[in-house]
N, C-alpha and C. Protein backbone atom coordinates (compact mmCIF):
# COMPACT_ATOMS: atom_id res chain seq x y z
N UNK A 1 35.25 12.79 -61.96
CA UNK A 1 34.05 12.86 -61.18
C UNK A 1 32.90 13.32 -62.07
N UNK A 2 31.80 12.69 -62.17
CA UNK A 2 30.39 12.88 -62.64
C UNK A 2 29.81 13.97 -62.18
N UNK A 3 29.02 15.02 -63.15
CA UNK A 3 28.27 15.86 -62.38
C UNK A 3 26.87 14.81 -62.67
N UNK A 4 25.99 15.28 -61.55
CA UNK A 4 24.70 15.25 -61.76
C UNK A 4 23.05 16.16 -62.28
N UNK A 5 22.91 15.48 -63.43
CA UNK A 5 22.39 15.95 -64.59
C UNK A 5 20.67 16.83 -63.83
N UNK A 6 20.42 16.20 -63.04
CA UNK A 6 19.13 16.47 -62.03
C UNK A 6 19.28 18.19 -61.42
N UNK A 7 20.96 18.72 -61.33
CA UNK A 7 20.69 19.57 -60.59
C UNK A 7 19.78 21.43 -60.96
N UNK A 8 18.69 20.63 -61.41
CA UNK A 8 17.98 21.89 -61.89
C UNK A 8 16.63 21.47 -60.92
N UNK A 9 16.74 20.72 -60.22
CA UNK A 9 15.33 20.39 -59.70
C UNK A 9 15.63 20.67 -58.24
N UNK A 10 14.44 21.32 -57.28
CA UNK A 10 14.60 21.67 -55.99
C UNK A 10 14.13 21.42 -55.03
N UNK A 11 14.89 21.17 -54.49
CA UNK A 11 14.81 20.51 -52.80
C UNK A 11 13.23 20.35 -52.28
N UNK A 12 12.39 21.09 -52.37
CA UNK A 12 11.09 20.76 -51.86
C UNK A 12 10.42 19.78 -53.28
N UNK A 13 10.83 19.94 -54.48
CA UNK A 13 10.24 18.89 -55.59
C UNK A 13 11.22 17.63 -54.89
N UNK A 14 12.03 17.77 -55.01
CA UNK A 14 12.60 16.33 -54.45
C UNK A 14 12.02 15.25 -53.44
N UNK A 15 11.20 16.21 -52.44
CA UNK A 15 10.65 15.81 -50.96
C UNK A 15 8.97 15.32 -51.32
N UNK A 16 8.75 16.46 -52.39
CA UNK A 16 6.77 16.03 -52.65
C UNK A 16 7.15 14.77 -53.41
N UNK A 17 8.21 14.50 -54.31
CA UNK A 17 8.16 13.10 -55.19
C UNK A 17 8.56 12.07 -54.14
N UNK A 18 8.97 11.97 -53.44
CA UNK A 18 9.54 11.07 -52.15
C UNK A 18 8.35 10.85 -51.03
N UNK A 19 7.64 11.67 -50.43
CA UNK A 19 6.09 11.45 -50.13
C UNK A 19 5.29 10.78 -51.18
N UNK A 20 4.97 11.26 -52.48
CA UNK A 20 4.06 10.53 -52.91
C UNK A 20 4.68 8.95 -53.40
N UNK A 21 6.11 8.61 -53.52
CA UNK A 21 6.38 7.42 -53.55
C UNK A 21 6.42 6.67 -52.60
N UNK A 22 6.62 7.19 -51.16
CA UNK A 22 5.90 6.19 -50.13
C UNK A 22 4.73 6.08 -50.00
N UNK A 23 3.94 6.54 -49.95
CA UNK A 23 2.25 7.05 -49.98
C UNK A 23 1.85 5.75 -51.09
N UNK A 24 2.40 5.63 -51.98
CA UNK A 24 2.13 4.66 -52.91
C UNK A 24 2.44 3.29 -52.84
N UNK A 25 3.72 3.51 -51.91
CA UNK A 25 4.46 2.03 -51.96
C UNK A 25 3.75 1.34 -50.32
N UNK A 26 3.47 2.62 -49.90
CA UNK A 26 3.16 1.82 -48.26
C UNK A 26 1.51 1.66 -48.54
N UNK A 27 0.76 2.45 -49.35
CA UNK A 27 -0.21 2.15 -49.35
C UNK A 27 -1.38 3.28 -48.18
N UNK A 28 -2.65 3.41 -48.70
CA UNK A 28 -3.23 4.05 -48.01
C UNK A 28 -3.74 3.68 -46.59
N UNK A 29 -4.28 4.53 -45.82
CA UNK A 29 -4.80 3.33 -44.49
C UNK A 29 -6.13 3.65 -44.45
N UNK A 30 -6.97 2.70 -43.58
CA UNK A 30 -8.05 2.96 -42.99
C UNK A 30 -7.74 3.70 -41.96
N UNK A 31 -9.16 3.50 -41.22
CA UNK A 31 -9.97 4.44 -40.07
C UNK A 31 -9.31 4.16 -38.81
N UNK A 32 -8.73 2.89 -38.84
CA UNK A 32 -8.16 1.99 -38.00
C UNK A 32 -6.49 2.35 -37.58
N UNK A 33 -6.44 3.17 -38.74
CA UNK A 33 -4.64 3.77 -38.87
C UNK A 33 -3.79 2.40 -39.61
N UNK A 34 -3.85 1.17 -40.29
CA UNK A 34 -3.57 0.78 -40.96
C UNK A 34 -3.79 0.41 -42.19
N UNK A 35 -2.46 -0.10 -42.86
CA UNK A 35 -2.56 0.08 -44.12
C UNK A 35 -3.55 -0.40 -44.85
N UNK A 36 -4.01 -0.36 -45.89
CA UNK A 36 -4.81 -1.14 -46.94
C UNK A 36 -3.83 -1.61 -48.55
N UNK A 37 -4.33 -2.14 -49.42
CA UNK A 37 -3.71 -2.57 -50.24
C UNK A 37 -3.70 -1.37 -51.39
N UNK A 38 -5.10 -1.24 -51.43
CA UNK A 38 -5.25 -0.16 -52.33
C UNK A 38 -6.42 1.18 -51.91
N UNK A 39 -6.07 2.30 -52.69
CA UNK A 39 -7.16 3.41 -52.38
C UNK A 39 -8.33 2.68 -52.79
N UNK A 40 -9.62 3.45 -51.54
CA UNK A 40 -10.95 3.25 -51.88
C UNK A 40 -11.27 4.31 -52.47
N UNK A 41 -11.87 4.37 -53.31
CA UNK A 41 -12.44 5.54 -54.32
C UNK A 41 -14.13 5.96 -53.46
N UNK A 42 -14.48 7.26 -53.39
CA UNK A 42 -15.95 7.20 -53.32
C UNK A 42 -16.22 7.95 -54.13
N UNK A 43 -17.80 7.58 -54.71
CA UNK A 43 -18.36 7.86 -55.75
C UNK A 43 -19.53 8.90 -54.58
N UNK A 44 -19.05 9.87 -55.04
CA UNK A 44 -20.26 10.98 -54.20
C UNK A 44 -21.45 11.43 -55.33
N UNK A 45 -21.71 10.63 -56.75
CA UNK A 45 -22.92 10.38 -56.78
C UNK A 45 -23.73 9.55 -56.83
N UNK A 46 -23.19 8.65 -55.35
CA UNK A 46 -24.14 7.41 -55.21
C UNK A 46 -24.84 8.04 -53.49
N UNK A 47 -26.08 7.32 -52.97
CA UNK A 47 -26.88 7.64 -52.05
C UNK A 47 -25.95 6.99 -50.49
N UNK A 48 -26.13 7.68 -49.95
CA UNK A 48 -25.67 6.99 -48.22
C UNK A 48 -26.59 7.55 -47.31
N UNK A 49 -27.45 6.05 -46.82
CA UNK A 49 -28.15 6.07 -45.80
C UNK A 49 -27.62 6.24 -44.89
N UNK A 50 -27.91 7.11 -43.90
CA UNK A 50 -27.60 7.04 -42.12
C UNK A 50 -29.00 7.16 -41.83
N UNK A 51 -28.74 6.19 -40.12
CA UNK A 51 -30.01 5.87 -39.22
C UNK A 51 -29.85 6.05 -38.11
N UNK A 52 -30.63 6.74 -37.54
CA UNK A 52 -30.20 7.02 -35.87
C UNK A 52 -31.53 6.78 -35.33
N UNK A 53 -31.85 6.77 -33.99
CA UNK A 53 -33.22 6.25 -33.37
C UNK A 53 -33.13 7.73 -32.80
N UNK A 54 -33.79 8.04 -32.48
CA UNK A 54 -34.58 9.65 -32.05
C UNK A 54 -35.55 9.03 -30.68
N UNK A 55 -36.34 8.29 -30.73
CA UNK A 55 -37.04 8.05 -29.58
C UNK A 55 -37.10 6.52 -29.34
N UNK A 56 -37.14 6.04 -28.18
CA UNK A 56 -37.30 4.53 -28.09
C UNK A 56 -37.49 4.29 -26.01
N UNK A 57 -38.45 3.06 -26.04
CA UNK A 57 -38.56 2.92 -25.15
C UNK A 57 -37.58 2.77 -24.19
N UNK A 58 -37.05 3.05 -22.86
CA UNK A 58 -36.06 3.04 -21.48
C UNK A 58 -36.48 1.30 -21.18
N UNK A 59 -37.67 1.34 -20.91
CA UNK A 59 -37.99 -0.06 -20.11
C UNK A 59 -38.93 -0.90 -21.50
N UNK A 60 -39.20 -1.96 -21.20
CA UNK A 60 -40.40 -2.74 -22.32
C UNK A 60 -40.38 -4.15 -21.70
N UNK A 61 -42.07 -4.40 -21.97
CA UNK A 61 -42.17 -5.48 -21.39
C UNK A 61 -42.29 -6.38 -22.59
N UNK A 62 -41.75 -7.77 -22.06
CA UNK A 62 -42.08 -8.92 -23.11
C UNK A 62 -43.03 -8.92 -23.98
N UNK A 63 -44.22 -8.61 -23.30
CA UNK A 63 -45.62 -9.36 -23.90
C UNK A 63 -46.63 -7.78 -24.54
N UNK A 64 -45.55 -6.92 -24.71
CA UNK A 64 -46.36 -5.52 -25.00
C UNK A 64 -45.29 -4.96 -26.36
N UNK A 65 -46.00 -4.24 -27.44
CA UNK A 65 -45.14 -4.12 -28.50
C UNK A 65 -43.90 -3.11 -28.26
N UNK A 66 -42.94 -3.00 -28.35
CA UNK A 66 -42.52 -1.57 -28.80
C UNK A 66 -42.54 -0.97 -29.96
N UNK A 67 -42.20 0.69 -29.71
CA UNK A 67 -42.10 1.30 -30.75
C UNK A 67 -40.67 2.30 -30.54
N UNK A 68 -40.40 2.68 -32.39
CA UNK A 68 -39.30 3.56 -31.99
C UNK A 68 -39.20 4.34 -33.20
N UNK A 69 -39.08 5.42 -33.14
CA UNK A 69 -38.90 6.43 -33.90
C UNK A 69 -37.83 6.59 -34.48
N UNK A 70 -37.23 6.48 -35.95
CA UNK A 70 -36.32 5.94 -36.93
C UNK A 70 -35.91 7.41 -37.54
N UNK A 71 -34.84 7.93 -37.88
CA UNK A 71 -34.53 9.21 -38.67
C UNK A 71 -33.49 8.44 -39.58
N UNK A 72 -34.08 8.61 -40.90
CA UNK A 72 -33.13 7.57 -41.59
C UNK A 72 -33.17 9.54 -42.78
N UNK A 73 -31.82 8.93 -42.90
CA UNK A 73 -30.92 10.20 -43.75
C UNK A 73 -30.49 10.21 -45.00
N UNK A 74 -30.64 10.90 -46.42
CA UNK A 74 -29.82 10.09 -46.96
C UNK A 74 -28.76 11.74 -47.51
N UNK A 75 -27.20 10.96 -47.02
CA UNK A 75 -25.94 11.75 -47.18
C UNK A 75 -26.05 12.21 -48.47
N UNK A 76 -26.00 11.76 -49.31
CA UNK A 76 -25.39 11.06 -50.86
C UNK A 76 -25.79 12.17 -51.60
N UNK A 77 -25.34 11.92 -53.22
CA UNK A 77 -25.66 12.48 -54.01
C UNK A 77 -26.77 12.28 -54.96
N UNK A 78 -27.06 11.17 -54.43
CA UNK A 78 -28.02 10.48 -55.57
C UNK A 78 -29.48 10.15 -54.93
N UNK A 79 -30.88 9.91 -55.36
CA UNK A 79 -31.64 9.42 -54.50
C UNK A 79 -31.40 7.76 -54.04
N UNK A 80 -32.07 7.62 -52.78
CA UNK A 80 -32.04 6.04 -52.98
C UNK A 80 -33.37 5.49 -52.78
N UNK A 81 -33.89 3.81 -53.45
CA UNK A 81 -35.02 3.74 -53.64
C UNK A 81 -35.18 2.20 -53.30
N UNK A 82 -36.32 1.98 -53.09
CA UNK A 82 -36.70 0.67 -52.33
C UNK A 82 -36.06 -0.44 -51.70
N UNK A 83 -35.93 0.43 -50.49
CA UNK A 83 -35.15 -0.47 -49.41
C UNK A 83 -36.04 -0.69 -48.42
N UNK A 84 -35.60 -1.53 -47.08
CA UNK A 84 -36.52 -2.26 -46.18
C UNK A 84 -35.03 -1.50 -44.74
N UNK A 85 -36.40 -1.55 -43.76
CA UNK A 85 -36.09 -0.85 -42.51
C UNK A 85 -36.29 -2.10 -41.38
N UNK A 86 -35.60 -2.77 -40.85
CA UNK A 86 -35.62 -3.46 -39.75
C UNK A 86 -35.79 -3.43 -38.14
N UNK A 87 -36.67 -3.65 -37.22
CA UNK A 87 -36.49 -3.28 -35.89
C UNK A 87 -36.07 -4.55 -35.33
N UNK A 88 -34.94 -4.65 -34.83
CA UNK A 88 -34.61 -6.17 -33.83
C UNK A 88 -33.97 -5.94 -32.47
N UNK A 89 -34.07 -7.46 -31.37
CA UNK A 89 -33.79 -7.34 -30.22
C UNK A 89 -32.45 -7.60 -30.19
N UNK A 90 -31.73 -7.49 -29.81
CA UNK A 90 -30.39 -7.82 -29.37
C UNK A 90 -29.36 -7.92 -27.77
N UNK A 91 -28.83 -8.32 -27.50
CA UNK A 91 -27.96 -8.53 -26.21
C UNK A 91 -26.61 -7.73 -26.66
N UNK A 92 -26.84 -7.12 -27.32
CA UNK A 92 -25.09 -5.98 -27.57
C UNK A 92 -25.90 -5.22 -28.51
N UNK A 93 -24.80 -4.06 -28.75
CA UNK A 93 -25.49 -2.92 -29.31
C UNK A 93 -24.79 -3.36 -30.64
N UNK A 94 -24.13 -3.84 -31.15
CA UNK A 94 -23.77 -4.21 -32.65
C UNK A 94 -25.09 -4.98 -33.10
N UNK A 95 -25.66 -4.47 -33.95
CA UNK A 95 -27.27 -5.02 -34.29
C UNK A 95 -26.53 -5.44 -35.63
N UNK A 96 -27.06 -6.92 -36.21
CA UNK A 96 -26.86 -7.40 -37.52
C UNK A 96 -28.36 -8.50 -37.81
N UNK A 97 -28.11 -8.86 -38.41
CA UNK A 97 -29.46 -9.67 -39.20
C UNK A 97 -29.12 -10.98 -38.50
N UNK A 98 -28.43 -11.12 -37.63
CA UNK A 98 -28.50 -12.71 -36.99
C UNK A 98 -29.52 -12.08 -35.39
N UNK A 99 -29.25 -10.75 -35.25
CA UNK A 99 -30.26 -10.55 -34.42
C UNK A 99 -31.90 -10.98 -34.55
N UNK A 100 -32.77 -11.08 -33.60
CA UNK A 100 -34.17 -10.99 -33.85
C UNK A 100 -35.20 -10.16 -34.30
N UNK A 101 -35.35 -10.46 -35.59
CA UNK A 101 -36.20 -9.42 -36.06
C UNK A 101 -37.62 -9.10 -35.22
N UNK A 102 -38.07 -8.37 -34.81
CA UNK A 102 -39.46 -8.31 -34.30
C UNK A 102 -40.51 -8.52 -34.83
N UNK A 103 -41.53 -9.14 -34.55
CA UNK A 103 -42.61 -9.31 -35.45
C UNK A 103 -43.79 -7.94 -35.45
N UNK A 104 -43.85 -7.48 -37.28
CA UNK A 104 -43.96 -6.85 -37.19
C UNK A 104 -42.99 -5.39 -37.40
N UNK A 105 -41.96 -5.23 -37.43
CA UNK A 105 -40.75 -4.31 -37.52
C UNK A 105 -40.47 -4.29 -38.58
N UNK A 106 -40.87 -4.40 -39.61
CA UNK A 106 -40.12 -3.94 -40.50
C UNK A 106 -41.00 -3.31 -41.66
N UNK A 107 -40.41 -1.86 -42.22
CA UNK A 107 -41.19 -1.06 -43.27
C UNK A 107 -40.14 -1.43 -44.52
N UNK A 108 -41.02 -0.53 -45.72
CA UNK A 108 -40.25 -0.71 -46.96
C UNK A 108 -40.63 0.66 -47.52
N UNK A 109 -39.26 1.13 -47.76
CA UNK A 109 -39.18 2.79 -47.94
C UNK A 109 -39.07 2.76 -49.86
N UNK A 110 -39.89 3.93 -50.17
CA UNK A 110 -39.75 3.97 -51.77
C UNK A 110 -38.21 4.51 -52.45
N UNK A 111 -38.72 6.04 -51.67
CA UNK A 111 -38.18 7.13 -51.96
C UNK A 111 -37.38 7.61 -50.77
N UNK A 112 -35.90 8.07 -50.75
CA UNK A 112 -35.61 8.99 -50.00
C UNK A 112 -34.11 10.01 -50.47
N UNK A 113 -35.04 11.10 -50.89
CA UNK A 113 -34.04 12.16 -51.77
C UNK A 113 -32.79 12.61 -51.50
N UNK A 114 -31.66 13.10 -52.47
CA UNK A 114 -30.30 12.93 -51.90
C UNK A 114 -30.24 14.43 -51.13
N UNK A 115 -29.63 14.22 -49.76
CA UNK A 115 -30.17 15.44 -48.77
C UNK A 115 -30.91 15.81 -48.19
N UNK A 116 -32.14 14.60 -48.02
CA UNK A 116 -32.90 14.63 -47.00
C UNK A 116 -33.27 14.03 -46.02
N UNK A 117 -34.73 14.10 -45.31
CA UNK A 117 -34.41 12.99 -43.76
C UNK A 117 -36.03 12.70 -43.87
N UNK A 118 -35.92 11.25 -43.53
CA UNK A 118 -37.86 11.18 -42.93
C UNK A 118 -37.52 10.48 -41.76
N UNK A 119 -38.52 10.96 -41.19
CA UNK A 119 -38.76 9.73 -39.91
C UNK A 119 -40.06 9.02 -39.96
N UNK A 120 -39.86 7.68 -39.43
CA UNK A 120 -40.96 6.77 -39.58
C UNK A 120 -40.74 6.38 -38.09
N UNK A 121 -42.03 5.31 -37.88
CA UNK A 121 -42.01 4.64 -36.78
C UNK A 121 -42.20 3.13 -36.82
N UNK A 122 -41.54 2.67 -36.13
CA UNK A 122 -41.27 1.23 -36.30
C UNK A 122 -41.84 0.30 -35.18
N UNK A 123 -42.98 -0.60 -35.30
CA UNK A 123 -43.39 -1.11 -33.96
C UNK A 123 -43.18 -2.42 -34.31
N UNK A 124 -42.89 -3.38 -33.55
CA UNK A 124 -42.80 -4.58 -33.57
C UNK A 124 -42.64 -5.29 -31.89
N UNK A 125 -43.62 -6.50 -31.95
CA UNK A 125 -43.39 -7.21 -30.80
C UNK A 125 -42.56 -8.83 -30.73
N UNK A 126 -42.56 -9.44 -29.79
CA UNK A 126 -41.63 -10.59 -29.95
C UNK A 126 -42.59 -11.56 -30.08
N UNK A 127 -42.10 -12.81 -30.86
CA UNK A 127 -42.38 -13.93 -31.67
C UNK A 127 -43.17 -15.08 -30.23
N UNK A 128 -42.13 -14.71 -29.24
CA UNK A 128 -42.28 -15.82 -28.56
C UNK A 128 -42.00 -15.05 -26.75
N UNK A 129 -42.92 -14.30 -26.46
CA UNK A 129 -42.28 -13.72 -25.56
C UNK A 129 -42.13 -14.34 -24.41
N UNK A 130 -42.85 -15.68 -23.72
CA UNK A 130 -42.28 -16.27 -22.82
C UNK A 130 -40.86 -16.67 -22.55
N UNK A 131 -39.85 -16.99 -24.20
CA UNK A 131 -38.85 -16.94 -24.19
C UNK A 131 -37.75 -15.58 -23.82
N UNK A 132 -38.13 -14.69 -23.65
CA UNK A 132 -37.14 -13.80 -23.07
C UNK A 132 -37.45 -13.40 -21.90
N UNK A 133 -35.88 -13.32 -21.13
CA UNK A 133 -35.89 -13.23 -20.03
C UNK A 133 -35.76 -11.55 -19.19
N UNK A 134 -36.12 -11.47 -18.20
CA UNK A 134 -35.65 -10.35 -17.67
C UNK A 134 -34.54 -9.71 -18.10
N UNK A 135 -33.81 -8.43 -18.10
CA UNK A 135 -32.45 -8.44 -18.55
C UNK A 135 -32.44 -7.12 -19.22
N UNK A 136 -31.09 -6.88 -19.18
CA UNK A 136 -30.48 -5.49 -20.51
C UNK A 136 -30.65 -6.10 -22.24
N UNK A 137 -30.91 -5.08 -22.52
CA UNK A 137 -31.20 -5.52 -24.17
C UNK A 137 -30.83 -3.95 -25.01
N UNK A 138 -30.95 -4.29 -26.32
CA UNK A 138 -31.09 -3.19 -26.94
C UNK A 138 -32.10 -3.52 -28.51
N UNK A 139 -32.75 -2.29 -28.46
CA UNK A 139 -33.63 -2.38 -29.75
C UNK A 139 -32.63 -1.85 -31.04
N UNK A 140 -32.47 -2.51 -31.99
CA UNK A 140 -31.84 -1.77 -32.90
C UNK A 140 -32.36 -2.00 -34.62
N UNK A 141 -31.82 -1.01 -35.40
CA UNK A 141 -32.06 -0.85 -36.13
C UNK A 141 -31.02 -1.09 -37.76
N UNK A 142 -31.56 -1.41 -38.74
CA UNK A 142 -30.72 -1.77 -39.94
C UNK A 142 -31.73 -0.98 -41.14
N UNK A 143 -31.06 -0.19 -41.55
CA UNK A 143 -31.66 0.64 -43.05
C UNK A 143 -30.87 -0.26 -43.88
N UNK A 144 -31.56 -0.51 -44.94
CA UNK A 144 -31.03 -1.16 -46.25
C UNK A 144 -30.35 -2.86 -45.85
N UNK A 145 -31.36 -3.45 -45.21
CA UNK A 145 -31.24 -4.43 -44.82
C UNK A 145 -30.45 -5.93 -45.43
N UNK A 146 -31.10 -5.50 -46.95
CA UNK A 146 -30.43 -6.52 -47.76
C UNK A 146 -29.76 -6.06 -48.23
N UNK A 147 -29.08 -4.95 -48.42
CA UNK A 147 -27.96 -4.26 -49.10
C UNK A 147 -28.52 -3.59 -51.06
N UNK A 148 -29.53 -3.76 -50.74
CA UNK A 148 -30.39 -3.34 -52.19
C UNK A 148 -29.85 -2.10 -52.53
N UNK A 149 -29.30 -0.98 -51.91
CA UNK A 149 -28.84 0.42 -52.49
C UNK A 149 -27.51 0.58 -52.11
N UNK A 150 -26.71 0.65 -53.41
CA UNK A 150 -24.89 0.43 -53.63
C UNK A 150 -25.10 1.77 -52.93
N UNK A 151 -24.27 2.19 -52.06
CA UNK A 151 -24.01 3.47 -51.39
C UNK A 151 -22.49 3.98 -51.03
N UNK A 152 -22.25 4.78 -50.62
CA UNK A 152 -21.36 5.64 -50.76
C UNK A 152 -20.46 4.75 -49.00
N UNK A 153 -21.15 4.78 -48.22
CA UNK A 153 -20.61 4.13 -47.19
C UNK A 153 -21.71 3.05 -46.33
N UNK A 154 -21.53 2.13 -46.19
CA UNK A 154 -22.34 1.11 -45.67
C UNK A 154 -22.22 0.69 -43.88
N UNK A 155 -21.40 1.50 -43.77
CA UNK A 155 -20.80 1.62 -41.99
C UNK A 155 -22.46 2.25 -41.30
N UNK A 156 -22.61 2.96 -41.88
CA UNK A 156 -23.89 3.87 -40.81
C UNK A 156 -25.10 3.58 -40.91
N UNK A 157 -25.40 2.13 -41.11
CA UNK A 157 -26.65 1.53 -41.69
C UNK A 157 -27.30 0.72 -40.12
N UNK A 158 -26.90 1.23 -39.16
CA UNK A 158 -27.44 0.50 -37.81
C UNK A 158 -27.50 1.42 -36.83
N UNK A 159 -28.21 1.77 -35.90
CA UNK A 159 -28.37 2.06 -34.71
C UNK A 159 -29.20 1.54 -33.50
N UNK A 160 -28.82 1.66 -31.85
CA UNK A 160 -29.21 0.75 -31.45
C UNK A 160 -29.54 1.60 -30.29
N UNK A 161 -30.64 1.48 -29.32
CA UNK A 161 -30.95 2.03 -28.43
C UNK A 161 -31.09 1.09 -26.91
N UNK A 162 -30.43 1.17 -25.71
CA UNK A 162 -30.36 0.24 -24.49
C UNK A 162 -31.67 0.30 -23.58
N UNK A 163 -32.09 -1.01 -23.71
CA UNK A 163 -33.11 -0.41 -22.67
C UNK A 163 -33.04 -2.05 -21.74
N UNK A 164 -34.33 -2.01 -21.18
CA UNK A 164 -34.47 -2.72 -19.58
C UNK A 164 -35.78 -3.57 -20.26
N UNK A 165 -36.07 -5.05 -19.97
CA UNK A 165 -37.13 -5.95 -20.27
C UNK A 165 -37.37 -6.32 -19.07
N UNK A 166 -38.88 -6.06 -18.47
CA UNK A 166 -39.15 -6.31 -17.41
C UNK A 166 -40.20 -7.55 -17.96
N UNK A 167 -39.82 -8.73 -17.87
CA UNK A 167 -40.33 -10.05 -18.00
C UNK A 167 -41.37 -10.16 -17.16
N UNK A 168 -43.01 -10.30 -17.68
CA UNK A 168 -44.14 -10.62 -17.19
C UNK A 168 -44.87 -11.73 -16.89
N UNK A 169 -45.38 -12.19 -15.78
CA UNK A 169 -45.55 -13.49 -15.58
C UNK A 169 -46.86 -13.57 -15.98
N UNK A 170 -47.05 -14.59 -16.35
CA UNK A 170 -48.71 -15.01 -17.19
C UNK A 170 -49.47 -15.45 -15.91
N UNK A 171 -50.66 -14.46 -15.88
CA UNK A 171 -51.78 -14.68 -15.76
C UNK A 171 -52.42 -16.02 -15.36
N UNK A 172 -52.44 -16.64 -14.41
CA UNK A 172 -52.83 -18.14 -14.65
C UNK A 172 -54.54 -17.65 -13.28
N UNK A 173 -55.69 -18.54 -14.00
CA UNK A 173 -57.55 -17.89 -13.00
C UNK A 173 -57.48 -18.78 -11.71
């Protein structure tokens, strides 16, 4: 009978090398609780925008602008620098660039230092307002629109606020 040459090593080293070889072989997960292929690394000295709306209209009419008050953040370690701020209409609160941009909505930010916050205001009205109808909507928002600043996480680059379009009938003498 063989002895085994290992027996100098102990029971809890045995168990941390057996975790980190599944951990490796199964792979890390997302947010989602499943796996991924490989670890995402973050670089915490790159910039991460977050955007939240702070004020925005309840009701808005077609043919009158809105406005909305933007708190754009930046997480990161790094500054970030000349990006573009979007205001658009949407029918769901997932706001993306196939939404309608507003005419008018959109700024272009220089500067915004790593650890701090500005707020701006964003007004924009619609292109064509006879075309929208009465209805639920939401105004929302996209920091770093074209993706111009590599950032640390690109998830928190939208926010969207619900409101009510009370569709106005034109005026006819």
């Amino acid at each position: 009978m063989m002895k085994s040459k290992c027996h100098n090593i102990s029971r809890p080293m045995v168990i941390l090398g057996l975790l980190v070889t599944m951990f490796f072989l199964l792979g890390a997960q997302n947010d989602q609780g499943t796996a991924t292929e490989e670890m995402n690394v973050i670089d915490k000295t790159l910039p991460d925008l977050q955007v939240t709306i702070e004020n925005s209209p309840k009701q808005w009419s077609n043919r009158k602008q809105a406005t909305v008050t933007v708190k754009i953040t930046n997480l990161g370690g790094t500054t970030a620098r000349n990006f573009s701020v979007g205001l658009y209409l949407s029918r769901n609160s997932t706001i993306t660039q196939r939404d309608l941009l507003l005419l008018g909505g959109r700024k272009f930010i220089q500067v915004v230092r790593p650890k701090k916050t500005i707020l701006i205001e964003l007004t924009g009205s619609h292109r064509n307002p006879e075309t929208v109808s009465a209805g639920s909507y939401y105004l929302g928002v996209i920091v770093d629109e074209t993706n111009q600043v590599k950032e640390q996480y690109e998830n928190n680059n939208t926010a969207s606020a619900f409101f009510y379009n009370h569709r106005m009938r034109q005026e006819f003498p």
